[in-house]
Protein backbone atom coordinates (compact mmCIF):
# COMPACT_ATOMS: atom_id res chain seq x y z
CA UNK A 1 -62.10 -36.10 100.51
CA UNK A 2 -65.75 -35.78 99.72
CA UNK A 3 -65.23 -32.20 98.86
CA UNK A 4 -62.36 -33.22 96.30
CA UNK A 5 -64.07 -35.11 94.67
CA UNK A 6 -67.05 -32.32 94.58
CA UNK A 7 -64.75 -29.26 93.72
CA UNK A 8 -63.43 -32.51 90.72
CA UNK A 9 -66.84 -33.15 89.58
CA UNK A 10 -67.81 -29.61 89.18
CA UNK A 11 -64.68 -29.24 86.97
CA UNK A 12 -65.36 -31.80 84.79
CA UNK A 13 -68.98 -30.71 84.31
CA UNK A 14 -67.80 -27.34 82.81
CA UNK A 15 -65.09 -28.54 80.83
CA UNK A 16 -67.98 -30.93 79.23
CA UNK A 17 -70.17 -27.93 78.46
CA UNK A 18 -67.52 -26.26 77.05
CA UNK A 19 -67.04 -28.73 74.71
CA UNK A 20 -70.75 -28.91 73.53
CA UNK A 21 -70.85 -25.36 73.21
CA UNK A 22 -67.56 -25.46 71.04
CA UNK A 23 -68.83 -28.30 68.91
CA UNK A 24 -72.17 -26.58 68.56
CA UNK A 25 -71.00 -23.02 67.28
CA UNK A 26 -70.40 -23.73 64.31
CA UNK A 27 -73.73 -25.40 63.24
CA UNK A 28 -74.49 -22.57 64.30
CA UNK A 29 -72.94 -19.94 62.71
CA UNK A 30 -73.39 -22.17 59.49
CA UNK A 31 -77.08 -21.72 59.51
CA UNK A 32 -76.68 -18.43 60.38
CA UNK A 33 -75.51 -17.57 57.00
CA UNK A 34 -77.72 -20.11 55.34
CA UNK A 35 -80.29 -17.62 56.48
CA UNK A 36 -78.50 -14.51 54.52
CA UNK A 37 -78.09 -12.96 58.45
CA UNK A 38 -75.47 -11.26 60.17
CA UNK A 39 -75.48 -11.21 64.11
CA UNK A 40 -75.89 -7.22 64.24
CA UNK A 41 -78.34 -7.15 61.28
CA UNK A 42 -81.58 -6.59 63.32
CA UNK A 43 -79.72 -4.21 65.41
CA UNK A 44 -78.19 -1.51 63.10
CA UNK A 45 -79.84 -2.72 59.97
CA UNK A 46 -76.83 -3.59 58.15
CA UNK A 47 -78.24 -4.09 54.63
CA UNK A 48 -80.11 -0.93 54.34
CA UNK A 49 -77.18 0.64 55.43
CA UNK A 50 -74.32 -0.86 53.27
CA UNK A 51 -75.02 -3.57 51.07
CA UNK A 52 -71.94 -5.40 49.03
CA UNK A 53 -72.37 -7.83 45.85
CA UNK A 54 -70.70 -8.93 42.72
CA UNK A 55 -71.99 -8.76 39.19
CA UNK A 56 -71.21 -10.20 36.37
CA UNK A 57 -70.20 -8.57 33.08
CA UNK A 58 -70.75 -10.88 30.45
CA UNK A 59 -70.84 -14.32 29.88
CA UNK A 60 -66.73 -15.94 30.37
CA UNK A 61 -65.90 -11.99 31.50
CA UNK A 62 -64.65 -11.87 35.28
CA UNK A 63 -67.11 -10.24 38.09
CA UNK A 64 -66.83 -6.43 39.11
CA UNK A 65 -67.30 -5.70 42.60
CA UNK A 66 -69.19 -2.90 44.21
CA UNK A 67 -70.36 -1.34 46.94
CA UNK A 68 -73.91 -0.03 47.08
CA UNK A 69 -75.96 2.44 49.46
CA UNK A 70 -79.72 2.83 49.44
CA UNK A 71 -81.43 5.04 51.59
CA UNK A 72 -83.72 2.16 53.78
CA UNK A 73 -83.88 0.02 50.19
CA UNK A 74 -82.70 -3.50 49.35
CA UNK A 75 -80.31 -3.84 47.01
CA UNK A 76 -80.67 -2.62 43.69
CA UNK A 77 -83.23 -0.42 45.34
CA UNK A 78 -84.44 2.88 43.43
CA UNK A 79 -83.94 6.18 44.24
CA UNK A 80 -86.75 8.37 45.68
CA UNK A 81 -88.79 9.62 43.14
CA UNK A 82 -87.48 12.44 40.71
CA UNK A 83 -84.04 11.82 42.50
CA UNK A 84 -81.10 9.71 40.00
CA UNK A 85 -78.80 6.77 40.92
CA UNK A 86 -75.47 8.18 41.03
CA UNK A 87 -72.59 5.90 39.87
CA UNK A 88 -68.98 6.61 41.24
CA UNK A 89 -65.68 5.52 39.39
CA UNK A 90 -62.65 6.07 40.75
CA UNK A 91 -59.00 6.65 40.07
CA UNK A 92 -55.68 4.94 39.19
CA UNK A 93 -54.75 5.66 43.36
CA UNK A 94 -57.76 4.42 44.76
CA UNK A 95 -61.38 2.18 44.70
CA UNK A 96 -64.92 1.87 45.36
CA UNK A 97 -63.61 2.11 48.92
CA UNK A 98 -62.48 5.13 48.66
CA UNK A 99 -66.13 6.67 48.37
CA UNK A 100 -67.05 4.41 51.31
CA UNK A 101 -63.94 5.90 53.36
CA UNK A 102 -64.99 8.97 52.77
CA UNK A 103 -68.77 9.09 53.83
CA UNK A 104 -69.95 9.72 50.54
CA UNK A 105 -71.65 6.84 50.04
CA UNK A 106 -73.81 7.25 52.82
CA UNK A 107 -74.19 10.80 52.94
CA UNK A 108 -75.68 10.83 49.32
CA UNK A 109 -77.96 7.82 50.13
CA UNK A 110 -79.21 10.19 53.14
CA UNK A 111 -80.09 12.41 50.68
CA UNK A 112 -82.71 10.19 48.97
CA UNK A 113 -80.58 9.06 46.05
CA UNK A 114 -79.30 5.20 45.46
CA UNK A 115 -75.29 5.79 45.48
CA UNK A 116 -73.27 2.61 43.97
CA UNK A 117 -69.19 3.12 43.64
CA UNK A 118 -67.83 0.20 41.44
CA UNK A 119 -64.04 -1.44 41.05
CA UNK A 120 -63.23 -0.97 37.75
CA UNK A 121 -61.91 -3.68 35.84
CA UNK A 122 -58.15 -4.40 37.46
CA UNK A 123 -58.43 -2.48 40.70
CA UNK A 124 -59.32 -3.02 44.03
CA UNK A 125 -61.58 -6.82 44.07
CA UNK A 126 -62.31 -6.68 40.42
CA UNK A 127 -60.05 -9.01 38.31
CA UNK A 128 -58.25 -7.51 34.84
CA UNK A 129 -60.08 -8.08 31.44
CA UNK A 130 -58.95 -7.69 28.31
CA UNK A 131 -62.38 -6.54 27.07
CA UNK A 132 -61.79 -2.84 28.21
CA UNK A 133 -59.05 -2.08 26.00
CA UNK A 134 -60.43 0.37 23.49
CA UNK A 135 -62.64 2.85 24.22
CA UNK A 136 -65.21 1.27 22.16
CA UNK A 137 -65.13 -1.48 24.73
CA UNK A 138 -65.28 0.63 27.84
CA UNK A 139 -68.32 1.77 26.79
CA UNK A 140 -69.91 -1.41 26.44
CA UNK A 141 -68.34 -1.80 29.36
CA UNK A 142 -70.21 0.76 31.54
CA UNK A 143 -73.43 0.25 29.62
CA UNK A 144 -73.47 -3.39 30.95
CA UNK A 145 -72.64 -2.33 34.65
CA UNK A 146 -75.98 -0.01 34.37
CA UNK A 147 -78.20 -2.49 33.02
CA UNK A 148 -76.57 -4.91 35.58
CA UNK A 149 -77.36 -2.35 38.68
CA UNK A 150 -80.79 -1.83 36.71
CA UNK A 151 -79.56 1.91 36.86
CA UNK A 152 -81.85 4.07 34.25
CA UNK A 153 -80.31 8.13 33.54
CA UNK A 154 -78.08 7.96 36.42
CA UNK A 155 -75.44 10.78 37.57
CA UNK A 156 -71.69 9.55 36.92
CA UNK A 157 -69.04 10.82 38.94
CA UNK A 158 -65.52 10.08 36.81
CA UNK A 159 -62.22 10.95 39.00
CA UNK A 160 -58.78 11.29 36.90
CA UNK A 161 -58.13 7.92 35.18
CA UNK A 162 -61.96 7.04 35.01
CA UNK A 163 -61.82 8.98 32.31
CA UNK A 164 -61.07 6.53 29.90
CA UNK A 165 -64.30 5.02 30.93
CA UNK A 166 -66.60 7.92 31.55
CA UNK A 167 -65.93 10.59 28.21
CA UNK A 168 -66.13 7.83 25.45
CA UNK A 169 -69.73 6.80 27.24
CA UNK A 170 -70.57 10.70 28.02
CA UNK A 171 -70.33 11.57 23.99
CA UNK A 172 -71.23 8.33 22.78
CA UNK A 173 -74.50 8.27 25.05
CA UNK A 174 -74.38 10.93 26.99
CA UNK A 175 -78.72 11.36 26.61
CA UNK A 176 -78.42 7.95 29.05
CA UNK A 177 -77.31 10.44 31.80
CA UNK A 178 -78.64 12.68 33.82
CA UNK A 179 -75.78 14.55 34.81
CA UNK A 180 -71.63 14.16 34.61
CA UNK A 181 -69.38 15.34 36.98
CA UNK A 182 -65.50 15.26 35.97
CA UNK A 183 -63.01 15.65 38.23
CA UNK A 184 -59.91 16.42 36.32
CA UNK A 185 -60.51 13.34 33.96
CA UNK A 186 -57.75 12.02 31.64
CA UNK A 187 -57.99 11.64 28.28
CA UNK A 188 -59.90 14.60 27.43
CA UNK A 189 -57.58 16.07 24.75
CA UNK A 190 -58.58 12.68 22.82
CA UNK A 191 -61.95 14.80 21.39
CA UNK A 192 -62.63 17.83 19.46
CA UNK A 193 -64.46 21.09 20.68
CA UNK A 194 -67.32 20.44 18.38
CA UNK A 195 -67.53 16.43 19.55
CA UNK A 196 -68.49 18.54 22.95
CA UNK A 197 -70.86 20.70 22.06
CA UNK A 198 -72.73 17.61 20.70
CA UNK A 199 -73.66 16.56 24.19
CA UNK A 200 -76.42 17.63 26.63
CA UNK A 201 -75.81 16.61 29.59
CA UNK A 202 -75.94 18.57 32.45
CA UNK A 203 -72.53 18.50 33.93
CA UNK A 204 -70.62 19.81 36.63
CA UNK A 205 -66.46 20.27 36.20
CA UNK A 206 -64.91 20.00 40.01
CA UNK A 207 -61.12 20.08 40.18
CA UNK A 208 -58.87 21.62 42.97
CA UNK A 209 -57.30 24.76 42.67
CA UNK A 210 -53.66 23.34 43.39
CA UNK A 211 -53.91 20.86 40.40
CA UNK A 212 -52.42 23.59 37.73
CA UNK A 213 -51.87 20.96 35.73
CA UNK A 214 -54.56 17.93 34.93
CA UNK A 215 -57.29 20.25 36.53
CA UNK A 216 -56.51 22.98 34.25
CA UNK A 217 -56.09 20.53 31.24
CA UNK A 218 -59.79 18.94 31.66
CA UNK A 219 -61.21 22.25 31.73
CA UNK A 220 -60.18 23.84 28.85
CA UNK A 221 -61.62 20.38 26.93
CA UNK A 222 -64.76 19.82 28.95
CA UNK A 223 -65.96 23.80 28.76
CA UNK A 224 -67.05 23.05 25.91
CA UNK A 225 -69.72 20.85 27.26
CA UNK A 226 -73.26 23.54 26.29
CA UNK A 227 -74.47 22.67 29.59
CA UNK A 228 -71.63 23.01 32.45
CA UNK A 229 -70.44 24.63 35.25
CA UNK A 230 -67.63 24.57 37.25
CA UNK A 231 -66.84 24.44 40.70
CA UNK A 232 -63.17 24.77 41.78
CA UNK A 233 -62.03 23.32 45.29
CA UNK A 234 -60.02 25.73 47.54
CA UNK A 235 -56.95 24.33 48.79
CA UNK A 236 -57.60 21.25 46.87
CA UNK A 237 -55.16 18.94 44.40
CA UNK A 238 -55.56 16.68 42.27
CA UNK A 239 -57.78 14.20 44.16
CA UNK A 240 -59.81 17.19 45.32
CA UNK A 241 -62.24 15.33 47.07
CA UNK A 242 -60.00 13.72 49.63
CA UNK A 243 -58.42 16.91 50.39
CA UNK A 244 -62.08 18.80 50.98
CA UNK A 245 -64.42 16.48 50.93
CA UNK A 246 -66.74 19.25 52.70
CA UNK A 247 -66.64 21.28 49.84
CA UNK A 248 -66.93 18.36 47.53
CA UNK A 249 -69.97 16.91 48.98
CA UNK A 250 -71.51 20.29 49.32
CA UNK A 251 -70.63 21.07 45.46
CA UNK A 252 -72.13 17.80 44.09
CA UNK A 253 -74.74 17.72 46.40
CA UNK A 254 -75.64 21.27 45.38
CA UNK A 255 -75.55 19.87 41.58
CA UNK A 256 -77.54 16.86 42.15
CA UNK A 257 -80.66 18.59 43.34
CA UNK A 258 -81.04 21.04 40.67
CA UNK A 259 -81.28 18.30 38.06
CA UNK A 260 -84.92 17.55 36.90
């Protein structure tokens, strides 16, 4: 009997720590994020590594996500000196994500430079606006996401339908920039040879050799850009960088540190 009622008292001793433990996780966890802290931040160093935020566009506009990679900075960091931010749009198929699938992110950041890939307005965890609806726009656009990301002469990297974003700010103020790299960009055929040769900025045109058709398009626009080259992906289409990202990384990587 007396070891009944032991084996009975022993029982109802965990089940009543088990409670207080259940009751007290999630005070917790509560203050845990009060604090700004994740479980695994002193251990991998989470926010050096990856760090995620939402900024605003203008006042009554919607927020525009992105994702942002600093080599050992905070966020909004700066690049090491001499080295540019580098901005990444992306296309109609895909999102900031996509860069962060894709190890770019964090292989550029290892490099020394501050890497931020944004969801442009309508895709991936940023909401529509109507405010991007002319080109005119878009560029105000994208100058407000720099001074937002306190990103001076940074490096934009425009993918297909970024396009519409990237050429009206590349030959409206293209001396913001300290490089441009297309790959196979819409809307290029929407500006003259000679509105080209009007802008400075070091660029470098990347499309895949299987994309015969945007690829090939883009380029016989953007050569007239004074200051290009070109870089063509073996065995690539039209989203060359997903189908060699080796050779992409290698190709922009190679064009980021010969810019001054």
């Amino acid at each position: 009997m007396s070891l009944a009622r032991s084996h009975l008292g022993l029982l109802l001793l965990g089940a009543l720590l088990t409670l207080v433990l259940y009751l007290l996780l999630p005070a917790a966890q509560h203050q845990q994020r009060l604090a700004g802290t994740r479980p695994e931040e002193g251990k991998r160093g989470w926010r050096a590594a990856n760090t995620t935020a939402r900024t605003g566009m203008a006042r009554g506009e919607p927020p525009v996500f992105y994702r942002e990679v600093s080599a050992g900075s905070p966020a909004r960091g700066t690049a090491r000196p001499g080295r540019p931010d580098v901005l990444f749009l992306h296309g109609q198929a895909f999102t900031s994500k996509t860069w962060e699938a894709l190890g770019t992110l964090v292989l550029i950041a290892g490099e020394g430079y501050r890497a931020v890939a944004i969801d442009l307005p309508g895709y991936g965890d940023s909401p529509p606006a109507e405010m991007v609806a002319t080109a005119q726009t878009r560029v105000a656009f994208l100058d407000h996401i720099l001074q937002e990301l306190h990103m001076q002469r940074p490096v934009i990297v425009s993918p297909s339908m970024s396009g519409r974003f990237a050429l009206p700010f590349l030959l409206a103020q293209g001396d913001q920039l300290s490089g441009f790299v297309p790959i196979a960009p819409v809307g290029t055929k929407d500006y003259t040879a000679e509105q080209y040769r009007q802008v400075q900025t070091p660029t470098l045109i990347l499309y895949g050799d299987h994309d015969t058709s945007l690829g090939a398009q883009a380029l016989e626009s953007l050569r007239h850009l004074p200051r290009h080259r070109v870089a063509v992906l073996p065995g690539a289409g039209h989203a060359c960088y997903m189908d060699k990202p080796e050779y992409f990384h290698r190709a922009l990587l190679g064009f980021l540190r010969q810019l001054k």
